[in-house]
C-alpha atoms as a PDB file:
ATOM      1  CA  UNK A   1      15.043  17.381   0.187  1.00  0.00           C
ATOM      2  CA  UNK A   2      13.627  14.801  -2.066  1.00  0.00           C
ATOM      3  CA  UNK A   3      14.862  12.051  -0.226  1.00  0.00           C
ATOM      4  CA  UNK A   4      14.596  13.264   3.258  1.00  0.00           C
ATOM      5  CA  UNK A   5      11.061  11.484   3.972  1.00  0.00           C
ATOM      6  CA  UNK A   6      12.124   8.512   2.377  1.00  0.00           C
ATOM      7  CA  UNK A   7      15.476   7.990   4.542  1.00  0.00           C
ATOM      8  CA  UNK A   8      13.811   9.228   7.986  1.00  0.00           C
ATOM      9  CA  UNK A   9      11.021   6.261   6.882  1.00  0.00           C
ATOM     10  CA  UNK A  10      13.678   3.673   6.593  1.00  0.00           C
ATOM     11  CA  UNK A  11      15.305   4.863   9.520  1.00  0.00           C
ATOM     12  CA  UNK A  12      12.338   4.662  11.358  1.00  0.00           C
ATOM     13  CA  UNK A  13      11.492   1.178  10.604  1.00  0.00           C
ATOM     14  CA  UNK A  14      15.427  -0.218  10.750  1.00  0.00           C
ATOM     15  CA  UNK A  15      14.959   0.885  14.094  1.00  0.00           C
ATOM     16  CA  UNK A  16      11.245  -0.466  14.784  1.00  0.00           C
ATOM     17  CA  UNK A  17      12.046  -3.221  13.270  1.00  0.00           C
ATOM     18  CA  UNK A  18      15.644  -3.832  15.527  1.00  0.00           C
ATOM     19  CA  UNK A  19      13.427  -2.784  18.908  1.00  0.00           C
ATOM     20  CA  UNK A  20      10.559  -5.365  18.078  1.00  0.00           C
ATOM     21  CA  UNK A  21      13.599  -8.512  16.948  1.00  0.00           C
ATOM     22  CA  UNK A  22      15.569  -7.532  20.549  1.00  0.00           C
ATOM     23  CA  UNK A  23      11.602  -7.576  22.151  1.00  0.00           C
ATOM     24  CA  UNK A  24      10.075 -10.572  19.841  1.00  0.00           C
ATOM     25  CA  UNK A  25      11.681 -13.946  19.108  1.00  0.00           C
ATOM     26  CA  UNK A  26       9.858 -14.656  16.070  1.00  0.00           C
ATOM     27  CA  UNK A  27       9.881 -12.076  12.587  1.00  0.00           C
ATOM     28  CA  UNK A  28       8.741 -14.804  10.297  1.00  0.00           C
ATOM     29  CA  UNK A  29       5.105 -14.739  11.944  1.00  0.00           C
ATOM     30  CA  UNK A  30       4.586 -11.183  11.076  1.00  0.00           C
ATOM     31  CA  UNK A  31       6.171 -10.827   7.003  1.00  0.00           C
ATOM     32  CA  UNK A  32       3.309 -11.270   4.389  1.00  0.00           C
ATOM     33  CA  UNK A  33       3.373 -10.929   0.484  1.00  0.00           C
ATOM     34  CA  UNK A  34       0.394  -9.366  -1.347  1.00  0.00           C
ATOM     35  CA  UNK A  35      -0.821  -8.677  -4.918  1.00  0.00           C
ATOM     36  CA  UNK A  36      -3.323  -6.110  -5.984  1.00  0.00           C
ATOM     37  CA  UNK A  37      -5.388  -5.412  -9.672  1.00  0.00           C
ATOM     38  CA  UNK A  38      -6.095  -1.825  -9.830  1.00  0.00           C
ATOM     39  CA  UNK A  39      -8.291   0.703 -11.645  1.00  0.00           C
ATOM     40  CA  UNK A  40      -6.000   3.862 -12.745  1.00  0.00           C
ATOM     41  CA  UNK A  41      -7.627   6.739 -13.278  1.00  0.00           C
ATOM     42  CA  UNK A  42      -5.613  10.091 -14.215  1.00  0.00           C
ATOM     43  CA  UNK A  43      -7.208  13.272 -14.074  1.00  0.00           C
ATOM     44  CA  UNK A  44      -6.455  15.342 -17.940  1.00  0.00           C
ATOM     45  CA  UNK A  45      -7.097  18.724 -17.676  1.00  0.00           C
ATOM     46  CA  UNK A  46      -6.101  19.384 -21.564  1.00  0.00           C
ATOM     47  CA  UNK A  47      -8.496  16.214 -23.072  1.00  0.00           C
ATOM     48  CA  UNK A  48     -11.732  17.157 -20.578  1.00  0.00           C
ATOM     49  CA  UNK A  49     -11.848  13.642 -19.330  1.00  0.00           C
ATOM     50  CA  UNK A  50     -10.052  11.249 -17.237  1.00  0.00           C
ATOM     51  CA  UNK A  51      -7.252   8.565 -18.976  1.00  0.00           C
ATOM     52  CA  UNK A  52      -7.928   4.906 -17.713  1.00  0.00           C
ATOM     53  CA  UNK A  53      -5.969   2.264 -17.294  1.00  0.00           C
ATOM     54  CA  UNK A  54      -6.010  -1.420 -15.884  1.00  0.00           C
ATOM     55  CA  UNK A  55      -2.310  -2.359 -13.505  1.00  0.00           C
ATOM     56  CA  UNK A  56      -1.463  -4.602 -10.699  1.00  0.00           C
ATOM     57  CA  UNK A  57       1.317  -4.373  -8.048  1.00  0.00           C
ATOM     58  CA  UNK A  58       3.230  -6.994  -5.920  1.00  0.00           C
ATOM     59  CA  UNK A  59       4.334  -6.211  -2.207  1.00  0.00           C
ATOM     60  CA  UNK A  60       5.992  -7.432   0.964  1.00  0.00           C
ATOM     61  CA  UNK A  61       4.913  -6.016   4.419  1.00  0.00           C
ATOM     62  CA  UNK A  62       6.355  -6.104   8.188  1.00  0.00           C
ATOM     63  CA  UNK A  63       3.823  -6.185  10.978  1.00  0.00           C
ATOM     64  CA  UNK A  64       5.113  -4.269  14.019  1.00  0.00           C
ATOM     65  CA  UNK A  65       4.314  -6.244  17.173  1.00  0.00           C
ATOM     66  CA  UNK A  66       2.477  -2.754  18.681  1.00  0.00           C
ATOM     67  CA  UNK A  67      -1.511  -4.584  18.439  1.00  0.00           C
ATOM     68  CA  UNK A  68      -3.201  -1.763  20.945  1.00  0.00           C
ATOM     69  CA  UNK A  69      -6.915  -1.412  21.269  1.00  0.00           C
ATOM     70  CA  UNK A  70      -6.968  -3.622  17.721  1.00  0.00           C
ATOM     71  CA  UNK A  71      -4.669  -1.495  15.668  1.00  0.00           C
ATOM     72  CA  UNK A  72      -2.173  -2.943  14.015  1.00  0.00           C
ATOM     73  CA  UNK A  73       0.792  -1.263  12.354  1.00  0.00           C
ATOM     74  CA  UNK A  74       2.925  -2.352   9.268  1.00  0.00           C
ATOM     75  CA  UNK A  75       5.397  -1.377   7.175  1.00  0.00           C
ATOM     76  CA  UNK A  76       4.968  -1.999   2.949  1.00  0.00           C
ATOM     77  CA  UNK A  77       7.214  -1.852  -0.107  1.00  0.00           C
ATOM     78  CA  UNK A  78       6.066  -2.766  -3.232  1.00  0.00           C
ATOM     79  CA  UNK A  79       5.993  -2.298  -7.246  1.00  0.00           C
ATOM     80  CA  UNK A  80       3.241  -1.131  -9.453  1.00  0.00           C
ATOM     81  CA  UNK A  81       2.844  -1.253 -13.326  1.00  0.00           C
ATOM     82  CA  UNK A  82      -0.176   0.380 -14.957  1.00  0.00           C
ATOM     83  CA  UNK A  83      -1.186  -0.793 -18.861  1.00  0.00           C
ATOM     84  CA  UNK A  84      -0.945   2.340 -21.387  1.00  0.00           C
ATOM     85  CA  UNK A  85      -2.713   5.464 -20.938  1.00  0.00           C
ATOM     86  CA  UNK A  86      -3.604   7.135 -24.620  1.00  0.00           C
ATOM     87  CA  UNK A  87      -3.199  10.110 -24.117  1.00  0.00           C
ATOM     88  CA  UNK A  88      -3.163  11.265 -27.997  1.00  0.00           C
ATOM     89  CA  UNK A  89       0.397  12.200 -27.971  1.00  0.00           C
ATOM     90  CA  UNK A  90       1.768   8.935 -27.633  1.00  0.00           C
ATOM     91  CA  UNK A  91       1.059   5.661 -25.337  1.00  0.00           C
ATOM     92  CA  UNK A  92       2.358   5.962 -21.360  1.00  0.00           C
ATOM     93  CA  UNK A  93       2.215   4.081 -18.565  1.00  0.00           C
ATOM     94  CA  UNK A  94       3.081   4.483 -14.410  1.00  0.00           C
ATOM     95  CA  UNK A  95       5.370   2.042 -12.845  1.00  0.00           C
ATOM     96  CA  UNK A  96       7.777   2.458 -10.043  1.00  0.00           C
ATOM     97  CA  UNK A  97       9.149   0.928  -6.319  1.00  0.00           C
ATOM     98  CA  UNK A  98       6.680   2.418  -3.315  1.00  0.00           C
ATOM     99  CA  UNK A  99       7.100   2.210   0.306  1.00  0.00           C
ATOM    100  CA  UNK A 100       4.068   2.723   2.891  1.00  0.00           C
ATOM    101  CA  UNK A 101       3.086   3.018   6.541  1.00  0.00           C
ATOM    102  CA  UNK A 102       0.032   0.835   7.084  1.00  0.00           C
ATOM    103  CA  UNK A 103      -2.337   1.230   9.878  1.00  0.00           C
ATOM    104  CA  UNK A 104      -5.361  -1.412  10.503  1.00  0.00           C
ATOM    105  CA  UNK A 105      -8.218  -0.889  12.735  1.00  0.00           C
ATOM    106  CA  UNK A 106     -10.576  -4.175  13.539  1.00  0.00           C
ATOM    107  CA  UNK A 107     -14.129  -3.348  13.705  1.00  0.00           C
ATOM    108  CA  UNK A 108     -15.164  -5.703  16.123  1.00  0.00           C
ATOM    109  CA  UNK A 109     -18.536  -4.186  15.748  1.00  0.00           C
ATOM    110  CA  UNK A 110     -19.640  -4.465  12.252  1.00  0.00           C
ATOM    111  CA  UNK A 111     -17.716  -8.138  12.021  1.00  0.00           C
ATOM    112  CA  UNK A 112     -14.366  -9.559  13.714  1.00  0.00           C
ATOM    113  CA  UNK A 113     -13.108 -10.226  10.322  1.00  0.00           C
ATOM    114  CA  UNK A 114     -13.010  -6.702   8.879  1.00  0.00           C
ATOM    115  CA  UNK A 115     -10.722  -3.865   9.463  1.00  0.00           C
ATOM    116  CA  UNK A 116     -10.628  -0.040   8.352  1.00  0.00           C
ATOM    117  CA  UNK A 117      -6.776   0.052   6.319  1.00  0.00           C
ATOM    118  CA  UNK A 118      -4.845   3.805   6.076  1.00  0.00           C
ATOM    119  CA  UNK A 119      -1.860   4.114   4.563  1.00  0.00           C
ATOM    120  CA  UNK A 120       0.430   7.016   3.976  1.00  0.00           C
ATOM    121  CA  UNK A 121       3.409   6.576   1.382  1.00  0.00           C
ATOM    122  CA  UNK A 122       6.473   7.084  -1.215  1.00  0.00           C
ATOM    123  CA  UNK A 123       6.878   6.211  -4.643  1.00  0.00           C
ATOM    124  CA  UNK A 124       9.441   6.665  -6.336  1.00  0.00           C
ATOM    125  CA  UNK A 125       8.831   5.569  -9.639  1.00  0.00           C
ATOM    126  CA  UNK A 126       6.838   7.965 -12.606  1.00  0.00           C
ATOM    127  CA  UNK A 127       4.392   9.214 -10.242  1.00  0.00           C
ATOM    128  CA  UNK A 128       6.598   9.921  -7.559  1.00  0.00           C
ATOM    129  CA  UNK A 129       5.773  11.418  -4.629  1.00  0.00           C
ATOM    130  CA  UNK A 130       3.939  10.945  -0.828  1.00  0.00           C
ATOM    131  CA  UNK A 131       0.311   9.448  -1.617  1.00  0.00           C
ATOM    132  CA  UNK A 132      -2.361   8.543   0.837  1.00  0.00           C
ATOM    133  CA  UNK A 133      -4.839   5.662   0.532  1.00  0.00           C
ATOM    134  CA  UNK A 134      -7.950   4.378   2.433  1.00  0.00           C
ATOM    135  CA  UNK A 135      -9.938   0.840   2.223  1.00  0.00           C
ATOM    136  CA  UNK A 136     -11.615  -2.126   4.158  1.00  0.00           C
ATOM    137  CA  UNK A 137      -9.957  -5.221   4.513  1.00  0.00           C
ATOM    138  CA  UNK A 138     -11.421  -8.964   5.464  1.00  0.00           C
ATOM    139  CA  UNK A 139      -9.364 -11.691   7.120  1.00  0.00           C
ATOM    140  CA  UNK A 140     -10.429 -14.510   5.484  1.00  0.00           C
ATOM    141  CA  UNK A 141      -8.330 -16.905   7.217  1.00  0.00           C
ATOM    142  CA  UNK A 142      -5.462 -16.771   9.214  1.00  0.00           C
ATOM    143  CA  UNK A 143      -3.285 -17.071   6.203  1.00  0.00           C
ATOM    144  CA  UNK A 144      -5.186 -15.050   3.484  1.00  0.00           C
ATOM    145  CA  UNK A 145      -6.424 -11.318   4.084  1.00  0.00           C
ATOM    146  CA  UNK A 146      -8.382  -9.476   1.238  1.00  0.00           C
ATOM    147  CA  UNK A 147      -8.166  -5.543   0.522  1.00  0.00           C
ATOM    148  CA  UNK A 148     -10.213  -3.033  -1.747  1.00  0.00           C
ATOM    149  CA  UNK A 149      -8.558   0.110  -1.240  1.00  0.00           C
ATOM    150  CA  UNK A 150      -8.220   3.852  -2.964  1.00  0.00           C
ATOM    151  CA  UNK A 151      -5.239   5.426  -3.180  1.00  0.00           C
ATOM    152  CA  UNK A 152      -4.091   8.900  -3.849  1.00  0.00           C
ATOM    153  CA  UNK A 153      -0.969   9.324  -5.764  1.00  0.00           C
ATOM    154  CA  UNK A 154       0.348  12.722  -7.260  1.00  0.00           C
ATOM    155  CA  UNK A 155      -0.837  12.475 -10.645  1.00  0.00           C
ATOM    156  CA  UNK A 156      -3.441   9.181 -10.725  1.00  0.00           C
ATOM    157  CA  UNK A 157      -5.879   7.683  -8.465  1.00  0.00           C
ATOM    158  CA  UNK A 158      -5.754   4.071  -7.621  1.00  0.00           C
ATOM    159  CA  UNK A 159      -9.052   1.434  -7.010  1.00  0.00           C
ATOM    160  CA  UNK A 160      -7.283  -1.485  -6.255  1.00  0.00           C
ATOM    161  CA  UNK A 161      -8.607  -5.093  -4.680  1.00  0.00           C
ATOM    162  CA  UNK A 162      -5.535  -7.597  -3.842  1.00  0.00           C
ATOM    163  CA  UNK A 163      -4.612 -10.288  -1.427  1.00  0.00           C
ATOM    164  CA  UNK A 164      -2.220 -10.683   1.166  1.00  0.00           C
ATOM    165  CA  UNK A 165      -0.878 -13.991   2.746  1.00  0.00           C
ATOM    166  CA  UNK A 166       0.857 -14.664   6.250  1.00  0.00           C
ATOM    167  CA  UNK A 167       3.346 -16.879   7.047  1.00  0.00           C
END
């Protein structure tokens, strides 16, 4: 049952991604590459406080060629490494593969340039699990797009800020 959600996912996109290549000449325009810094925060019910620790993560993303009403759709898969959490019993850390649905709204009204960002995802690494995340991005250019973004994993919440570049 694990890795029911993850297969249907790929599925899901092997065939998106087949429709949209028979439908649109050109993939290349829609991959980007991204990197994030994050603020990890777990939640330690035994210590009375939160464990903190700085990480980054490094990810590739599909657009789907579906840009209705000025949503956009994409799909992400990525790898994140936190620094140690002290925890008192020894030094840990998060790291692991992740793949996410991404959804991008423009808001036209507040400024062309910025976008409301949802996400809904996997990760399969030590805080595996589905995770959901929220955030504002800001296309700076047509190549470079900027993120801040909170994500909810299983175990740790995520502040991140990154950058993603088109081709």
């Amino acid at each position: 049952m694990k890795y029911v959600l993850p297969l249907a996912f790929a599925l899901a996109s092997t065939t998106a991604i087949a429709d949209d290549h028979a439908s649109s000449g050109n993939v290349k325009d829609r991959i980007y590459l991204g990197a994030n810094i994050s603020h990890n925060t777990i939640d330690s019910p035994f210590s009375g406080g939160d464990l903190d620790a700085a990480g980054y993560s490094i990810f590739g993303g599909l657009k789907f060629p579906n840009n209705t009403a000025g949503l956009t759709t994409s799909a992400e898969f990525g790898y994140s490494d936190t620094e140690d959490f002290f925890n008192g019993n020894g030094d840990t850390d998060i790291n692991g593969f992740w793949l996410a649905g991404v959804a991008e709204k423009s808001l036209p009204e507040l400024d062309p340039r910025l976008s409301a960002i949802g996400r809904l995802g996997l990760d399969f690494g030590d805080d595996d699990g589905i995770f959901l995340g929220a955030g504002i991005g800001f296309k700076a250019s047509e190549v470079l797009g900027l993120r801040a973004e909170f994500i909810n994993k299983d175990a740790s919440g995520v502040y991140q800020i990154g950058a993603l570049f088109n081709f």
